[in-house]
N, C-alpha and C. Protein backbone atom coordinates (compact mmCIF):
# COMPACT_ATOMS: atom_id res chain seq x y z
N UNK A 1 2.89 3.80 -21.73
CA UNK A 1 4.09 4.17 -22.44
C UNK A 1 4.72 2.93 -23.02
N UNK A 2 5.03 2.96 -24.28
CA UNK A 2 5.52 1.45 -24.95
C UNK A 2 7.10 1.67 -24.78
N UNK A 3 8.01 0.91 -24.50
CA UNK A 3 9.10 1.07 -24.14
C UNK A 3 9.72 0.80 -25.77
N UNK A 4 11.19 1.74 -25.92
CA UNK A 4 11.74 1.01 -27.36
C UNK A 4 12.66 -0.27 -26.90
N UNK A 5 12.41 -0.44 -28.45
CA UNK A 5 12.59 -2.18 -28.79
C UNK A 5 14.02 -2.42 -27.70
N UNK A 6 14.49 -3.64 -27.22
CA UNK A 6 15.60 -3.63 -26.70
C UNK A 6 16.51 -3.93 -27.79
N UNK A 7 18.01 -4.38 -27.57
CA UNK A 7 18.80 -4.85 -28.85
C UNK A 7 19.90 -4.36 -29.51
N UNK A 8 19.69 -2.76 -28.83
CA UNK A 8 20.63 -2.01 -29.77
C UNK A 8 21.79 -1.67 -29.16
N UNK A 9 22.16 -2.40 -27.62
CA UNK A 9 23.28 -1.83 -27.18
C UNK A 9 24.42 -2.18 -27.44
N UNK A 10 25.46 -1.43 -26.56
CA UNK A 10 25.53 -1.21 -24.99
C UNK A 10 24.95 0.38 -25.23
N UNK A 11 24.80 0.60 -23.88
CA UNK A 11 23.83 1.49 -23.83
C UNK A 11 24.80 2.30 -22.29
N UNK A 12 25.00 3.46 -22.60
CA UNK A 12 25.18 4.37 -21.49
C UNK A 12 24.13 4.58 -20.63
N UNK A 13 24.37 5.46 -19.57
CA UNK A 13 23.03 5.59 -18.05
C UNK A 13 21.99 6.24 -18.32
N UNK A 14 22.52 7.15 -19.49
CA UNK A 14 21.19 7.90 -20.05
C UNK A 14 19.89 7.27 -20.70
N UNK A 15 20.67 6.73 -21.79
CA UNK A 15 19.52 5.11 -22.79
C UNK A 15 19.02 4.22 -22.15
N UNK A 16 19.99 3.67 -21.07
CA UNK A 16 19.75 2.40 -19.97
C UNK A 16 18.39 3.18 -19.21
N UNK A 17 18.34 4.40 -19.02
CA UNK A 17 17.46 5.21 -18.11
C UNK A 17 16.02 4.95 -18.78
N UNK A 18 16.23 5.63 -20.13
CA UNK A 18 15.26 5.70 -21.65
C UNK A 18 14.88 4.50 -21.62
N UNK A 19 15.25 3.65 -22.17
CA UNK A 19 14.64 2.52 -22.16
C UNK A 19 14.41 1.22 -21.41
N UNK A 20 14.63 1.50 -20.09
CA UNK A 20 13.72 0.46 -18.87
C UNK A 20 12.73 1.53 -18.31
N UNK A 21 12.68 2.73 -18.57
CA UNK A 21 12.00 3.74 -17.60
C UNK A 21 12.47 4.20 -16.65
N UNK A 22 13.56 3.87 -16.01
CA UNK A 22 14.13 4.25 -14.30
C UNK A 22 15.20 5.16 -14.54
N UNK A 23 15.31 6.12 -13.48
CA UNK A 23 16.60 7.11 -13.88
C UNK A 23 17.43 6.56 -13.41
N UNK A 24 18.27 7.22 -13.92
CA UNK A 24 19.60 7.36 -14.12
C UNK A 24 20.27 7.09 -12.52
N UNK A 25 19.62 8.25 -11.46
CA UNK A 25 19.75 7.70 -10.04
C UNK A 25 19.57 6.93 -9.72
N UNK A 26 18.19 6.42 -9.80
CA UNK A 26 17.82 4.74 -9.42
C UNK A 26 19.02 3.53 -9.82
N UNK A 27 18.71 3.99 -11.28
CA UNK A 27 19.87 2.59 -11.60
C UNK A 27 21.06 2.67 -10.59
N UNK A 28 22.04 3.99 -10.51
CA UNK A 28 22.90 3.71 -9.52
C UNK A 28 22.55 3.35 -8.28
N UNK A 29 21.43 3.59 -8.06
CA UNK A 29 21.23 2.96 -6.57
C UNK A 29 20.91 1.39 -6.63
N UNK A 30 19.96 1.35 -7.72
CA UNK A 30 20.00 -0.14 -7.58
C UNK A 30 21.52 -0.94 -7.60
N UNK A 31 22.13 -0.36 -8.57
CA UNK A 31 23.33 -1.20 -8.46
C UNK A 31 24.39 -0.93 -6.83
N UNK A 32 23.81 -0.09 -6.18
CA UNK A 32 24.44 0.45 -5.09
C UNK A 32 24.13 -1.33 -3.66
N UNK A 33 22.68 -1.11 -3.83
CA UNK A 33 21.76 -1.95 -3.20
C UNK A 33 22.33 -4.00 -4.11
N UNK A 34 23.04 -3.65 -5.04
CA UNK A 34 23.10 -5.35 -5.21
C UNK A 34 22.29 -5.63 -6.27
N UNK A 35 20.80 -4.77 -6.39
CA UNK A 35 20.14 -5.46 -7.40
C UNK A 35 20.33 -5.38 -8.76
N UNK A 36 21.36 -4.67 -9.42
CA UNK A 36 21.85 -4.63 -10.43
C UNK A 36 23.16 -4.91 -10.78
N UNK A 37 24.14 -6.43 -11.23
CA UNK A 37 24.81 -6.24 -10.86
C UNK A 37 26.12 -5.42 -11.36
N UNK A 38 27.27 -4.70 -11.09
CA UNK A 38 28.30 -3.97 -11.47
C UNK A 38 28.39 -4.19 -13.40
N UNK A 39 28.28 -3.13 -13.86
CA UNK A 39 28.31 -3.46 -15.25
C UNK A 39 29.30 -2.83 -15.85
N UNK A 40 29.88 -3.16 -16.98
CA UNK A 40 31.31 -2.91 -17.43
C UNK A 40 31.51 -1.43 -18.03
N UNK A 41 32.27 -1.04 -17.75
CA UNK A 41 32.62 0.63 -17.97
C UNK A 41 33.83 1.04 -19.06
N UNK A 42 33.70 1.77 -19.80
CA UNK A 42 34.24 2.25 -20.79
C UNK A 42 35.54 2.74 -20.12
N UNK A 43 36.71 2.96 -21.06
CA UNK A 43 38.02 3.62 -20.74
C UNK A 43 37.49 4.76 -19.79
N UNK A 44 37.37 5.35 -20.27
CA UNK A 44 36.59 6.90 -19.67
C UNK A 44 35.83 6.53 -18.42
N UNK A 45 35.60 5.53 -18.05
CA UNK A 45 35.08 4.88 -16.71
C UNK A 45 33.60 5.29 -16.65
N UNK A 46 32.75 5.68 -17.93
CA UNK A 46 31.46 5.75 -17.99
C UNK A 46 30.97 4.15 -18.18
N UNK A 47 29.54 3.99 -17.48
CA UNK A 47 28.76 2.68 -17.60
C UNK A 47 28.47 2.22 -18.73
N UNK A 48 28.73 0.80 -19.15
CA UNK A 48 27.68 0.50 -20.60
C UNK A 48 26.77 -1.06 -19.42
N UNK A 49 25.57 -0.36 -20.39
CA UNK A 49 24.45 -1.39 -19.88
C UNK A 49 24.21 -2.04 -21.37
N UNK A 50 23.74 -3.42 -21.05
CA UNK A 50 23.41 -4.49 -22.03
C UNK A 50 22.22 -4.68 -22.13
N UNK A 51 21.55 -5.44 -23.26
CA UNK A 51 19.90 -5.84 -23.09
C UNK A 51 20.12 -6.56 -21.94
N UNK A 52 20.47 -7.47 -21.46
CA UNK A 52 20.17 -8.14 -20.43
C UNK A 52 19.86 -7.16 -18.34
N UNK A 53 20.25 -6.21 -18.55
CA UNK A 53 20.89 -4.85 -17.69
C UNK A 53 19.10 -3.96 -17.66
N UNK A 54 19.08 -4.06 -19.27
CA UNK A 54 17.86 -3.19 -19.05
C UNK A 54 16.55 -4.02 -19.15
N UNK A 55 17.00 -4.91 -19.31
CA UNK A 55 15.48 -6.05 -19.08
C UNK A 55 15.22 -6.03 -17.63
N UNK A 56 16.73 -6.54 -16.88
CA UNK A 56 16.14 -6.62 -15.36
C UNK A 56 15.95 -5.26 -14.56
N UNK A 57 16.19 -3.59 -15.18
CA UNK A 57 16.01 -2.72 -14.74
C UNK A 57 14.07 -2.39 -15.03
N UNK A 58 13.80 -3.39 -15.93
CA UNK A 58 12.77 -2.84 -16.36
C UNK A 58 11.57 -4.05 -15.41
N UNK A 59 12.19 -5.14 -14.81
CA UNK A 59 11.81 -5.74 -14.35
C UNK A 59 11.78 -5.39 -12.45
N UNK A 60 12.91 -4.62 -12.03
CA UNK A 60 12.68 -3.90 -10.96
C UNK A 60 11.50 -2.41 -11.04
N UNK A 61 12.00 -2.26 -12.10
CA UNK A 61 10.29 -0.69 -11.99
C UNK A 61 9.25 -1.39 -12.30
N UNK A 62 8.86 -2.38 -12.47
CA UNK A 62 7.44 -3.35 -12.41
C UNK A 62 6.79 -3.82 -10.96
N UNK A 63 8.37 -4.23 -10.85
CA UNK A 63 8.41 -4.94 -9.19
C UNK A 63 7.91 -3.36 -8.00
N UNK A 64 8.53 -2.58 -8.19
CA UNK A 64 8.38 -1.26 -7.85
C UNK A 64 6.65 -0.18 -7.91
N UNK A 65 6.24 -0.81 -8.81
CA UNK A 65 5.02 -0.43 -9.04
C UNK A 65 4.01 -1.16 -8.45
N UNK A 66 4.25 -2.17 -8.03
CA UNK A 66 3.09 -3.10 -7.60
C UNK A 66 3.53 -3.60 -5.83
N UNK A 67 4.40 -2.28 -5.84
CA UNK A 67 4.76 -2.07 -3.88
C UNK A 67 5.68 -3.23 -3.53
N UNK A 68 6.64 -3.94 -4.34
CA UNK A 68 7.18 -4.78 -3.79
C UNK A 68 8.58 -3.76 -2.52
N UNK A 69 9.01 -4.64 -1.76
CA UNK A 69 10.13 -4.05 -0.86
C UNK A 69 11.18 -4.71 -1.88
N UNK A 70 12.20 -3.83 -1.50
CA UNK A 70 13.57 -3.81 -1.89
C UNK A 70 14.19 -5.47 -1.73
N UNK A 71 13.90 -5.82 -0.85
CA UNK A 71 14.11 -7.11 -0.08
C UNK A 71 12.95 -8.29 -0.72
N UNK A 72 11.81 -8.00 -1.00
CA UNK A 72 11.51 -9.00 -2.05
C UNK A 72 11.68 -9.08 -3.28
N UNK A 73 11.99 -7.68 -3.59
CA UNK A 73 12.80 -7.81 -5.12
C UNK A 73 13.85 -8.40 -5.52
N UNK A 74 14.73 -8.08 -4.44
CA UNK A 74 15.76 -9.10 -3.93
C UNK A 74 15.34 -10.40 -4.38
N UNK A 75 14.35 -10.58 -3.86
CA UNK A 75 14.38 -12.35 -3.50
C UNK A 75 13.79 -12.46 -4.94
N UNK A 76 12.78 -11.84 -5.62
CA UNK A 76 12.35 -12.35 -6.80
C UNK A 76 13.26 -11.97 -8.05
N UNK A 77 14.47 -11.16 -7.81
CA UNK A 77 15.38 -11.69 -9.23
C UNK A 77 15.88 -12.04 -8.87
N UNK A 78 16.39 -13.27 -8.05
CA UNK A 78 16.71 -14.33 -7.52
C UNK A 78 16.03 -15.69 -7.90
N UNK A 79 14.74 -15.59 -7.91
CA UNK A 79 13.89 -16.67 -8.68
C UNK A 79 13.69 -16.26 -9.46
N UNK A 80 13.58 -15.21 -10.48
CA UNK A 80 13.50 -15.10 -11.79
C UNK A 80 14.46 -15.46 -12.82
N UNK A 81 16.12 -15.25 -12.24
CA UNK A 81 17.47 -15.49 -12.90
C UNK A 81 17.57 -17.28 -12.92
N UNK A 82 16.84 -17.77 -11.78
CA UNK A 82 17.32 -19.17 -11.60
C UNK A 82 16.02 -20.28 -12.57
N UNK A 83 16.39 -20.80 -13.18
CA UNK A 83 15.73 -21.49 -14.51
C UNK A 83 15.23 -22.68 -13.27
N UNK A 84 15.59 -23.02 -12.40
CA UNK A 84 15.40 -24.10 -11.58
C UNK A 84 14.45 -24.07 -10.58
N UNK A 85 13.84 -22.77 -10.24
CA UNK A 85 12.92 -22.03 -9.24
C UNK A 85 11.82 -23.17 -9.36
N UNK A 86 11.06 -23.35 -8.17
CA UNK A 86 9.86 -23.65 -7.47
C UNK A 86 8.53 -22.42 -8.01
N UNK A 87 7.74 -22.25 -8.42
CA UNK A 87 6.78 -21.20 -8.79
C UNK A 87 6.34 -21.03 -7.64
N UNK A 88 6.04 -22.20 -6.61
CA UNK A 88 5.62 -21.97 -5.07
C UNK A 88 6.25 -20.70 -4.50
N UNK A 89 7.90 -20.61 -4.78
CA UNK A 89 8.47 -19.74 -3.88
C UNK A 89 8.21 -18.28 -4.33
N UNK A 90 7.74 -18.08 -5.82
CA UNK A 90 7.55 -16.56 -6.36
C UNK A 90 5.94 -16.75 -5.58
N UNK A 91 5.23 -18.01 -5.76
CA UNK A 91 3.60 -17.62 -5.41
C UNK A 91 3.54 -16.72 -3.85
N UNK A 92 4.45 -17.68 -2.96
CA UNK A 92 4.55 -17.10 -1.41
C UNK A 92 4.84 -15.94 -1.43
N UNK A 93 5.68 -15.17 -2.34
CA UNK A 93 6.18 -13.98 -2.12
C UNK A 93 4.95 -13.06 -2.48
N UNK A 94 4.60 -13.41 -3.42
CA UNK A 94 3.26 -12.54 -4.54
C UNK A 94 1.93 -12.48 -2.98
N UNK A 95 1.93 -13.79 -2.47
CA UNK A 95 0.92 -13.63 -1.11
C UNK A 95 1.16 -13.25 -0.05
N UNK A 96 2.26 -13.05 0.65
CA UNK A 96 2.72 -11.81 1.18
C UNK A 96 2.82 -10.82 1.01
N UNK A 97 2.87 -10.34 0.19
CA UNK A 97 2.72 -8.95 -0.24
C UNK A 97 1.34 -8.74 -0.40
N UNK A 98 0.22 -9.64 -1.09
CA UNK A 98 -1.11 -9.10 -1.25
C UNK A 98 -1.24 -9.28 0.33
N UNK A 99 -1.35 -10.23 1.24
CA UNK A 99 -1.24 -9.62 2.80
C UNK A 99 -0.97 -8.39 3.23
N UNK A 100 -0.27 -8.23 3.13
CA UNK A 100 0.75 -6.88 3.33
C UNK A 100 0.09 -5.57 2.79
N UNK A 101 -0.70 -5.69 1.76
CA UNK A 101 -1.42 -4.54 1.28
C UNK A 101 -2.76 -4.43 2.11
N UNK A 102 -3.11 -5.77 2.32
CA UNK A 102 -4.79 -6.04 2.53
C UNK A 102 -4.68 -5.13 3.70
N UNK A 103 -3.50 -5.48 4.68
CA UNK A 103 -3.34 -4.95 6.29
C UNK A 103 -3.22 -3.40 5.86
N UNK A 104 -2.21 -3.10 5.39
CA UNK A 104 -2.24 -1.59 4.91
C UNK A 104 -3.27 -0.85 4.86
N UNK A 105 -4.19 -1.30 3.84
CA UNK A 105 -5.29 -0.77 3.00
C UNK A 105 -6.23 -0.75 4.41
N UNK A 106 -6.58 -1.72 4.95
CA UNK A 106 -7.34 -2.09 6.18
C UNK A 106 -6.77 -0.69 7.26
N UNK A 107 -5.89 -0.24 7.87
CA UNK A 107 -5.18 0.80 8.61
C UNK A 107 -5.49 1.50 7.85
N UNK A 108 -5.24 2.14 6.75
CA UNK A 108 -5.91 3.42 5.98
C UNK A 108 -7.32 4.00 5.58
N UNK A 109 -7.63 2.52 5.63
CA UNK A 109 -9.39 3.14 5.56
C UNK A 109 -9.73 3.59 7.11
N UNK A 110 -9.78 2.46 8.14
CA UNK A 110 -9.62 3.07 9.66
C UNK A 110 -9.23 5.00 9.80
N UNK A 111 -8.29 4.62 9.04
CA UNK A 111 -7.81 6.59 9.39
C UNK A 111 -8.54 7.34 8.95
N UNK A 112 -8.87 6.85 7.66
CA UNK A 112 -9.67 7.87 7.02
C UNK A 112 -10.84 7.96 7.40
N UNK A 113 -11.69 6.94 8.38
CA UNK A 113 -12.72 6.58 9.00
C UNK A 113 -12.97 8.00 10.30
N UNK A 114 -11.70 7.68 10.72
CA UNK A 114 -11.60 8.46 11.94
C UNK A 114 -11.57 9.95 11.93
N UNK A 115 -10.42 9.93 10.91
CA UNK A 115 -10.23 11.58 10.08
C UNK A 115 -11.54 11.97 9.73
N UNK A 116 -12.10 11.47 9.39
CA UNK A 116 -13.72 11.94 8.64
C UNK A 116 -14.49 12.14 9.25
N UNK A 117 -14.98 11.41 10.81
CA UNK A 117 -15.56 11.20 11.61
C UNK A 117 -15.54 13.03 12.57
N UNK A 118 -14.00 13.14 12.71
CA UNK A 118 -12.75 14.44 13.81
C UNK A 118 -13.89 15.41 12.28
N UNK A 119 -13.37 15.39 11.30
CA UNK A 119 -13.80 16.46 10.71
C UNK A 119 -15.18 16.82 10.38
N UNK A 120 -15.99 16.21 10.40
CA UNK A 120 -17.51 16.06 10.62
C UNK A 120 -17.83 16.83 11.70
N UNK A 121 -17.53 16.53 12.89
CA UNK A 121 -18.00 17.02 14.36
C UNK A 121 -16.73 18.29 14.15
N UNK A 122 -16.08 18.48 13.82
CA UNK A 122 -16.02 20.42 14.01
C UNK A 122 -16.38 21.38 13.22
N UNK A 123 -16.57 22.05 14.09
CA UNK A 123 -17.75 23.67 13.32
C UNK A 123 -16.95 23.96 12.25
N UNK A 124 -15.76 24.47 12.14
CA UNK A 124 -14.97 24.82 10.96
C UNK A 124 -15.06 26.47 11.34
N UNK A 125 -15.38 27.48 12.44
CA UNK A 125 -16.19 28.36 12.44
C UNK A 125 -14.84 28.96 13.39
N UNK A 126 -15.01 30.38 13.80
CA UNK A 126 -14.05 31.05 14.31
C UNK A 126 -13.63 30.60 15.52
N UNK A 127 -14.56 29.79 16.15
CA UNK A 127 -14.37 29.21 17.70
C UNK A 127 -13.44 28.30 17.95
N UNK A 128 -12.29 28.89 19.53
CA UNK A 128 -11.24 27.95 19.01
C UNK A 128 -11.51 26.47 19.34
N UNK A 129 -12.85 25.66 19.89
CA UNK A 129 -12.56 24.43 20.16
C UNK A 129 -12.50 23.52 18.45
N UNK A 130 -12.10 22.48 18.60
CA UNK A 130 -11.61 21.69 17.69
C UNK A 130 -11.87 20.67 18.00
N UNK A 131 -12.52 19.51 18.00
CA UNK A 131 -12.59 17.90 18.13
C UNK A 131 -11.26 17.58 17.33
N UNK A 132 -10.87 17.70 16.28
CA UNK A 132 -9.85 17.56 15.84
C UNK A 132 -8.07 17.40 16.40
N UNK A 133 -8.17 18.67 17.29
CA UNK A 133 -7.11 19.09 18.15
C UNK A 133 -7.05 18.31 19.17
N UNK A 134 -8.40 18.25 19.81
CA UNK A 134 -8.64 17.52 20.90
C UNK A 134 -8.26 15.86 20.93
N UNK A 135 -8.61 15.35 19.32
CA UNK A 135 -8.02 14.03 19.61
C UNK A 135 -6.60 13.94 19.54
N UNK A 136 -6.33 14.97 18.61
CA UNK A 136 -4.71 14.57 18.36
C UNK A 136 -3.75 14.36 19.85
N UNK A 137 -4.46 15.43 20.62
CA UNK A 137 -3.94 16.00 22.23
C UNK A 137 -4.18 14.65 22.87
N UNK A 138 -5.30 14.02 22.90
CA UNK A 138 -5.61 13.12 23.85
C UNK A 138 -4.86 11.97 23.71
């Protein structure tokens, strides 16, 4: 999906939504959570978001897609905002997290190892034993 051009705001929650990709909920939550910060509101006390608003909204649904936690997103528009950052400190974060998946991914194949294994060895047939049941029980 090509996102439209940025540029044209301020932009209400709806457009801000439209064009970073994230709803309308999210954004309030992000801004709930800190990672967006408080943005200036019309008489009428509706939101206006700026290009700068929907760049970093569009930069949390990236972060979001590639399994980051809330808490390293945190930390990486933190080094992304700061012109002064170490690349070391985004690299550590980027390798923790591929850790963090490897272990994941590693526990999920296991399950599915096991799951496959439970479902293999039962009949599937009217009889009530179950290997299946039986491990869950044990």
């Amino acid at each position: 999906m090509n996102a439209p051009v940025i540029g044209s705001g301020p932009f209400n929650i709806g457009q801000a939504a439209s064009q970073s990709g994230v709803s309308a909920k999210m954004i309030r939550h992000y801004e709930s959570l800190g990672l967006l910060p408080a943005v200036q509101r019309t008489d009428a006390g509706y939101r206006q978001y700026g290009d700068k608003q929907v760049h970093t909204l569009r930069f949390i649904r990236r972060a979001r897609t590639l399994g980051f936690s809330m808490a390293e997103i945190a930390e990486l528009l933190k080094l992304w905002q700061n012109q002064q950052r170490a690349s070391a400190d985004v690299k550590r974060i980027a390798q923790a997290h591929v850790a963090d998946l490897e272990r994941r991914i590693a526990e999920m194949q296991a399950m599915r190892q096991t799951l496959a294994q439970l479902a293999h060895c039962c009949s599937g047939d009217s009889r009530p034993d179950c290997p299946i049941l039986a491990e869950l029980a044990s």
